[in-house]
Protein backbone atom coordinates (compact mmCIF):
# COMPACT_ATOMS: atom_id res chain seq x y z
CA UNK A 1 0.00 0.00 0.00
CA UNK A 2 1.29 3.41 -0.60
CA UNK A 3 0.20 6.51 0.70
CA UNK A 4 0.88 9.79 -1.06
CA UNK A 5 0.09 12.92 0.90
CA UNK A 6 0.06 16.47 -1.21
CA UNK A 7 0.14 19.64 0.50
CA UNK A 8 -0.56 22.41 -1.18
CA UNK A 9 1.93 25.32 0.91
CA UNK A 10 0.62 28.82 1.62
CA UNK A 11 3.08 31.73 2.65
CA UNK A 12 0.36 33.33 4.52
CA UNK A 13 -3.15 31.13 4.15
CA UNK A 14 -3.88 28.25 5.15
CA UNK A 15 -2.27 24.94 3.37
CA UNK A 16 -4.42 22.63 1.83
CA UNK A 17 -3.65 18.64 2.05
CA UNK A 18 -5.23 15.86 -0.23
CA UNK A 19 -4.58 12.06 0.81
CA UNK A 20 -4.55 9.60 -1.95
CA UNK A 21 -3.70 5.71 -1.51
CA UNK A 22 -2.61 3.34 -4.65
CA UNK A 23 -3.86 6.29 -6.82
CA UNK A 24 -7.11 6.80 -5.59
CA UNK A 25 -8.37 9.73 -3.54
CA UNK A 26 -9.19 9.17 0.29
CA UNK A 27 -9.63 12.31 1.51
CA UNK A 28 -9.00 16.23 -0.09
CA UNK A 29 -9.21 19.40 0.71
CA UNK A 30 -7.91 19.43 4.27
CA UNK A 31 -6.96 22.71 5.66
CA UNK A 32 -4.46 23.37 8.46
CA UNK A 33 -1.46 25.85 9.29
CA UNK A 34 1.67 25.41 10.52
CA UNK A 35 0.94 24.74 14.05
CA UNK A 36 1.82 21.15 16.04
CA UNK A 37 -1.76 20.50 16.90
CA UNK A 38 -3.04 21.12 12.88
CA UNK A 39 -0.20 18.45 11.70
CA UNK A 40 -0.73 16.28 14.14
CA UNK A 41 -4.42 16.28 12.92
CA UNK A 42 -3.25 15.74 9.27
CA UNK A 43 -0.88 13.11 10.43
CA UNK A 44 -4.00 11.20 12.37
CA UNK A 45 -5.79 11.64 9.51
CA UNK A 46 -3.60 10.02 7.51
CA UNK A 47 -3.66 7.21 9.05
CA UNK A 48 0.06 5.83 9.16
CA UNK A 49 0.68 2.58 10.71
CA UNK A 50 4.04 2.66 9.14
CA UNK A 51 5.51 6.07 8.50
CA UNK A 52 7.84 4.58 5.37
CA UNK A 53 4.55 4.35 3.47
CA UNK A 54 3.52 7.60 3.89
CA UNK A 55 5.29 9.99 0.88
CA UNK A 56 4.74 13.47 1.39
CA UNK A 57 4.68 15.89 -1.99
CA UNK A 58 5.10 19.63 -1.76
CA UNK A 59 6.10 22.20 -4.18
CA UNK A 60 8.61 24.64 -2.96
CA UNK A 61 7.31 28.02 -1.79
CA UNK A 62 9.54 30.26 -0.22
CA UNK A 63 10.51 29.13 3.29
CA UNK A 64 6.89 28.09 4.44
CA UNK A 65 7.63 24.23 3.21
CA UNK A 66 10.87 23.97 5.16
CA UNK A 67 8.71 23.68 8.68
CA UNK A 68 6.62 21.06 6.92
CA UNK A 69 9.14 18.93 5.16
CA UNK A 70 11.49 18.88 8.53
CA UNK A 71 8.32 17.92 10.60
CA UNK A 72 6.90 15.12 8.69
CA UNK A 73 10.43 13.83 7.58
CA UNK A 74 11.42 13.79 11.59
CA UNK A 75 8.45 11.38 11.58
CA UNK A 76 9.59 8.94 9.35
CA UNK A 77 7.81 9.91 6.06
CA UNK A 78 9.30 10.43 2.65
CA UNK A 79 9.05 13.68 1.56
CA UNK A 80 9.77 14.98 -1.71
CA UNK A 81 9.42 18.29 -3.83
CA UNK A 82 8.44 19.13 -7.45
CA UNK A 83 11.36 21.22 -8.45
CA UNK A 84 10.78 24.97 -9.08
CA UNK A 85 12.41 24.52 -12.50
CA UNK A 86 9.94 22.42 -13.39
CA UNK A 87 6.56 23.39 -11.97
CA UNK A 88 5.75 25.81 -14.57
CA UNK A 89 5.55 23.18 -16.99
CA UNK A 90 4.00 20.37 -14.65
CA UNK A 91 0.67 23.64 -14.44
CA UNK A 92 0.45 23.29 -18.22
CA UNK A 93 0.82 19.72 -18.85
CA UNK A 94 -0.98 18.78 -16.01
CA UNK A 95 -3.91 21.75 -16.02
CA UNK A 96 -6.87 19.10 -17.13
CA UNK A 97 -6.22 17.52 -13.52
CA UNK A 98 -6.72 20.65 -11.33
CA UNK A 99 -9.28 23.40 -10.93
CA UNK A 100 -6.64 25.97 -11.78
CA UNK A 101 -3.79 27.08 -12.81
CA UNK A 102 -2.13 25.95 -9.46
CA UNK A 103 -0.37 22.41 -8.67
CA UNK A 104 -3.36 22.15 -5.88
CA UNK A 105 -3.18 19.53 -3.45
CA UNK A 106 -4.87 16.38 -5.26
CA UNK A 107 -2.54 16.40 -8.33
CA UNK A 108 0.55 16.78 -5.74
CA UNK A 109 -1.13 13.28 -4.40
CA UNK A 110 -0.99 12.46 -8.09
CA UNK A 111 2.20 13.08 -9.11
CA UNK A 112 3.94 9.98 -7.79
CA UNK A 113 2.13 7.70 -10.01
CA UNK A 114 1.73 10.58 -12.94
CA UNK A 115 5.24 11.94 -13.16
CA UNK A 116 7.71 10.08 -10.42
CA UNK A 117 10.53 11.05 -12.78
CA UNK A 118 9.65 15.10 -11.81
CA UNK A 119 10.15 14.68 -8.27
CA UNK A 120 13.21 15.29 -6.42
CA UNK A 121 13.64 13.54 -2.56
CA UNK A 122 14.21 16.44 0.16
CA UNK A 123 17.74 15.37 1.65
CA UNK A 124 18.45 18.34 3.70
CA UNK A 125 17.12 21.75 5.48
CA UNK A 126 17.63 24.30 2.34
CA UNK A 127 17.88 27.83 3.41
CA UNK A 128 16.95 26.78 7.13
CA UNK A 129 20.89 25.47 6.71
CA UNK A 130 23.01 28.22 7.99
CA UNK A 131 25.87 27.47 5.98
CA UNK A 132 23.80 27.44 2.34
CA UNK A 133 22.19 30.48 3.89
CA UNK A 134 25.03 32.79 4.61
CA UNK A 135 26.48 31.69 1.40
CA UNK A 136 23.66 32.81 -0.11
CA UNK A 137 22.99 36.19 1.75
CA UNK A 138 27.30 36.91 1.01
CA UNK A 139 26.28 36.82 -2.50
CA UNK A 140 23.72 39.64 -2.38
CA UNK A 141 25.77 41.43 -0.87
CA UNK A 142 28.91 40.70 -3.03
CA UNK A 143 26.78 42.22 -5.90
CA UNK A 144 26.25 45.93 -4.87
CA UNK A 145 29.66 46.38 -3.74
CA UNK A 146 30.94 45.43 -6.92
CA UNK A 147 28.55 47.91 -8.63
CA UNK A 148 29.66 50.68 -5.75
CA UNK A 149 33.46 49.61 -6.70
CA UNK A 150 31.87 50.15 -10.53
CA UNK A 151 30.45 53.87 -9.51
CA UNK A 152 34.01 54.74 -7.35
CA UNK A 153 36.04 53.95 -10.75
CA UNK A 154 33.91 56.45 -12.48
CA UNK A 155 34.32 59.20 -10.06
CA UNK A 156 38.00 58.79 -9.11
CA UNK A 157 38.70 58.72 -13.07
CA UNK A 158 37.30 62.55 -12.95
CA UNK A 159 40.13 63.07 -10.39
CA UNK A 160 42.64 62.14 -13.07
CA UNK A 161 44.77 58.44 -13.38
CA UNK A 162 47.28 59.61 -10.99
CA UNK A 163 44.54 58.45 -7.93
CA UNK A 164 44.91 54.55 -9.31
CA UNK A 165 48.86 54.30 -9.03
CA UNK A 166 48.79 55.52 -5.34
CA UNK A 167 45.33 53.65 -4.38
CA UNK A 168 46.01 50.64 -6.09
CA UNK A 169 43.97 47.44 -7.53
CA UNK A 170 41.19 46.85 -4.57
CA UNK A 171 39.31 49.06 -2.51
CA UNK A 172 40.98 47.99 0.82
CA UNK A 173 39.92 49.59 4.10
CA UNK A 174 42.23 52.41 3.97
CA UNK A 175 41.54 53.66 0.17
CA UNK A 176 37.86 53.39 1.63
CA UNK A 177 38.20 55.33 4.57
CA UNK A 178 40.28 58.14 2.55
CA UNK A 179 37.96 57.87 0.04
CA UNK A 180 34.91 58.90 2.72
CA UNK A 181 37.26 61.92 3.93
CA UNK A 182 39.27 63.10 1.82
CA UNK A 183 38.84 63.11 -2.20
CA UNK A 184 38.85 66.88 -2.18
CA UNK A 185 42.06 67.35 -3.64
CA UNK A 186 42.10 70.69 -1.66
CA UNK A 187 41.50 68.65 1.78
CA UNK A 188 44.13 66.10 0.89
CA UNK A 189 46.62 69.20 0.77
CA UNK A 190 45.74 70.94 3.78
CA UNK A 191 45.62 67.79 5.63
CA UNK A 192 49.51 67.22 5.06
CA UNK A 193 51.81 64.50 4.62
CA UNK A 194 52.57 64.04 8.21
CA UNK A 195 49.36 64.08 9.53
CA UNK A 196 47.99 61.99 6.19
CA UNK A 197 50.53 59.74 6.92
CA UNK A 198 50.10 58.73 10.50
CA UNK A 199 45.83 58.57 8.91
CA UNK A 200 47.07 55.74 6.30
CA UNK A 201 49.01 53.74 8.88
CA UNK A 202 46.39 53.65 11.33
CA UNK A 203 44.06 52.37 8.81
CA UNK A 204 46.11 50.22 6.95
CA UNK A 205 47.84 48.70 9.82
CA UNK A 206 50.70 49.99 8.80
CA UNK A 207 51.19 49.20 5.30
CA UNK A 208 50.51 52.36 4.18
CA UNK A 209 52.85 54.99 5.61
CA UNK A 210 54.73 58.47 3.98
CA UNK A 211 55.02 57.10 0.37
CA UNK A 212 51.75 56.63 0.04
CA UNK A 213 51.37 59.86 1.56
CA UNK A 214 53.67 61.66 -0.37
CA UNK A 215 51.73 60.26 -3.23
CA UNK A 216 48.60 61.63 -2.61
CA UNK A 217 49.55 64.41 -2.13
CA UNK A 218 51.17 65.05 -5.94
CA UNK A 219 47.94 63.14 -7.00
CA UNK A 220 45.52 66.13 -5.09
CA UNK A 221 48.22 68.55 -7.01
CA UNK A 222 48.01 66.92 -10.36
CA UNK A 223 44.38 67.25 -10.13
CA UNK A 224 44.17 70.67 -9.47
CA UNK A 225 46.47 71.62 -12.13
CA UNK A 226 44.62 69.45 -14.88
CA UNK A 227 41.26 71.34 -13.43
CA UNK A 228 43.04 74.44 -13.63
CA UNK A 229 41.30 77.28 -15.39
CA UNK A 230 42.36 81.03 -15.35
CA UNK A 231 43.74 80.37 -11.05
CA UNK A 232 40.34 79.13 -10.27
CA UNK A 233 38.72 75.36 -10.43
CA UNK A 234 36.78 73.83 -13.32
CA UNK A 235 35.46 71.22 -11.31
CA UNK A 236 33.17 71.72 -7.78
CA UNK A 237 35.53 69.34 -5.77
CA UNK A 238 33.56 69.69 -2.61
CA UNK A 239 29.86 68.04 -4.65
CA UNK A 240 32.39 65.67 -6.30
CA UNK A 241 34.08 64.63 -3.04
CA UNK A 242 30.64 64.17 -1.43
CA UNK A 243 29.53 62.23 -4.33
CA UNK A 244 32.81 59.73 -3.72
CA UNK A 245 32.42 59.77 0.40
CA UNK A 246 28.69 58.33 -0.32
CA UNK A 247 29.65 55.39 -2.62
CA UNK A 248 32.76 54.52 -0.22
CA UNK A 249 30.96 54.80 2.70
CA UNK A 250 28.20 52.20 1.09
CA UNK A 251 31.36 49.89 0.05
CA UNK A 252 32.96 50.19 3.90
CA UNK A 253 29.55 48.74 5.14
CA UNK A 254 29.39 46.11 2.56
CA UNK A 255 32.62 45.40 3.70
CA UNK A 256 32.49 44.97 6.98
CA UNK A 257 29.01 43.17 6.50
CA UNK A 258 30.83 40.45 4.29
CA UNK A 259 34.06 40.18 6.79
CA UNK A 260 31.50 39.48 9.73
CA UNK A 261 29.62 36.72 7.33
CA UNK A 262 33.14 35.31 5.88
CA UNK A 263 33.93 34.40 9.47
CA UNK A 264 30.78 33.01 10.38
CA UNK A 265 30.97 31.00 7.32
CA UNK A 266 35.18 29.46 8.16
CA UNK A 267 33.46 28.67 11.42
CA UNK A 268 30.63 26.40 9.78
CA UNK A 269 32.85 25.27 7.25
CA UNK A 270 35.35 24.25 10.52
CA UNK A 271 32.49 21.92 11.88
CA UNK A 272 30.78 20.93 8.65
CA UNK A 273 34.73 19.64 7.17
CA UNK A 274 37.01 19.80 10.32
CA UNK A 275 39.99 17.67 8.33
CA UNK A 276 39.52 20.76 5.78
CA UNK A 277 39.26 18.26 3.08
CA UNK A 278 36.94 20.83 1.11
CA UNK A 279 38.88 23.64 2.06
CA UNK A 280 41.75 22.75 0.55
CA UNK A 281 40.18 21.72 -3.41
CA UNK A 282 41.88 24.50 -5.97
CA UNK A 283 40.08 27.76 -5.38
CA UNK A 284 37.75 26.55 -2.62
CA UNK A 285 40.68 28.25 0.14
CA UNK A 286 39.39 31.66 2.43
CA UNK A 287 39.18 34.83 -0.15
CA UNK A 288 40.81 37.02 2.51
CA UNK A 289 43.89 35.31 1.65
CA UNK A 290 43.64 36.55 -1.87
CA UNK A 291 43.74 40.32 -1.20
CA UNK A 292 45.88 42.57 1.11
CA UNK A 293 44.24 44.70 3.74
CA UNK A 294 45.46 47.90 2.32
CA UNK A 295 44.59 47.07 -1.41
CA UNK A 296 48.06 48.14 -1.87
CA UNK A 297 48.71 46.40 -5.46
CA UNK A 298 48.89 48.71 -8.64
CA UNK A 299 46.79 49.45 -11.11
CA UNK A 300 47.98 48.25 -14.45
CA UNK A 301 44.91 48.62 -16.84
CA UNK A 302 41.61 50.74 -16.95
CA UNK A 303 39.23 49.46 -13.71
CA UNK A 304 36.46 47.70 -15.88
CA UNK A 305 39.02 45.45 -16.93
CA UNK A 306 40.96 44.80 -13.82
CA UNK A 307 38.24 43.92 -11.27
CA UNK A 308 37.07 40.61 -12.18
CA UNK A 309 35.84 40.63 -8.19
CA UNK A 310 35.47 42.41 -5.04
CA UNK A 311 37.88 41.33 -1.94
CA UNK A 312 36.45 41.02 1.03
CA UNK A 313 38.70 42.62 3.28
């Protein structure tokens, strides 16, 4: 005997469950929400001597099917999913079997004897796993920084190429934090090489000391003489600068948002593999080791062809 329970998931409603044995219907249409009293109902209902009989069908919908799945597989039952890739086509192919344009509950009972092939066996917790979901959640984030690295390029080239030799290849903490200060040209002047100095050590832990200094300094000065018209400026440096401290103050967030996920994410990795047998696969190693905290390395090409990706430092 097999029993084949389909739940129709709701984000917000109520689910809807349909019971079907060998094929045939035994019961549809049962509503319940995500409460241990309501699935224990459903479960009764059922009527599971042996839980390995019971399959359980759902189709994915955001999170709300996690809860379900982990409760009913912690039972015993199978439980497996109609993959989101393919549900669009299972509405049209299978549309003559349901009321509407949904998979509803009694074709999800179905499915097992109409299309086994389409279903996929849930193995694990999805996004309620905290690895898969930081992983995830660095990735968003990954993705605006890289188009607020994008937006810096464009300003800082308006500042002339002399900025890129002295800030080099990656926005590191300290070309961020000078970035949200001091891209006024003017301010980088009056600010000095000593005291500019002792500002890039402290926020490059040192790597950055009077050269770089020094450096900005004849960049701010290049600037101003390739903006030079008739003693005054030709460009509003103080809008400009403001326009720069927005985008690298967006990026220094990002940043430290990613750092705080990247060692959340060694620490999982650390349980989930503690030989490090994944960790050390070709490519697979920590991406702060890639990068230097400074971002000290130079420039050798236009920036939309040098950044293939953000460091996380």
């Amino acid at each position: 005997m097999t029993l084949t329970l389909g739940i129709d998931v709701a984000v917000r409603a109520a689910h809807q469950a349909t019971l079907s044995r060998d094929g045939k219907t035994v019961w549809r249409g049962r509503k319940f929400m995500t409460r241990t009293e309501e699935l224990e109902r459903v479960w009764a209902d059922a009527g599971v001597e042996d839980p390995a009989e019971l399959t359980v069908v759902l189709e994915p919908t955001r999170n709300a099917w996690i809860v379900i799945a982990e409760w009913f597989r912690r039972r015993g039952a199978k439980v497996v999913m109609v993959p989101t890739t393919q549900s669009a086509d299972l509405r049209k192919y299978y549309s003559k079997h349901a009321k509407n344009d949904r998979i509803d509950s009694e074709l999800l009972a179905r499915l097992p004897l109409l299309h086994p092939d389409g279903l996929r066996e849930y193995s694990g917790q999805g996004p309620a796993n905290p690895l898969r979901r930081l992983v995830k959640q660095r990735s968003t984030m990954v993705k605006p920084r890289t188009a607020v690295y994008a937006r810096l390029d464009a300003l800082i080239e308006l500042l002339g190429p002399t900025w890129y030799a002295v800030l080099g290849s990656n926005y590191g903490n300290a070309a961020l934090e000078l970035l949200a200060r001091y891209a006024d040209p003017h301010a980088v002047i009056r600010l000095g090489q000593a005291r500019l100095a002792r500002f890039l050590a402290t926020r490059s832990r040192g790597n950055w000391r009077d050269e770089h200094a020094a450096g900005l300094i004849a960049a701010a000065r290049e600037t101003l003489a390739l903006w030079n018209v008739e003693g005054t400026d030709g460009m509003d440096f103080a809008e400009l600068s403001a326009d720069i401290a927005h985008e690298a103050e967006q990026a220094l967030f990002l940043t430290r948002q990613i750092k705080a996920i990247d060692e959340r994410i060694a620490n999982l990795y650390t349980d989930a593999d503690p030989q490090g047998i994944v960790a050390s696969a070709p490519g697979v190693g920590p991406p702060s080791a890639r990068s230097s905290p400074a971002g000290s390395a130079t420039r050798t090409g236009p920036p939309r062809l040098r950044r293939s990706a953000p460091t996380p430092d």
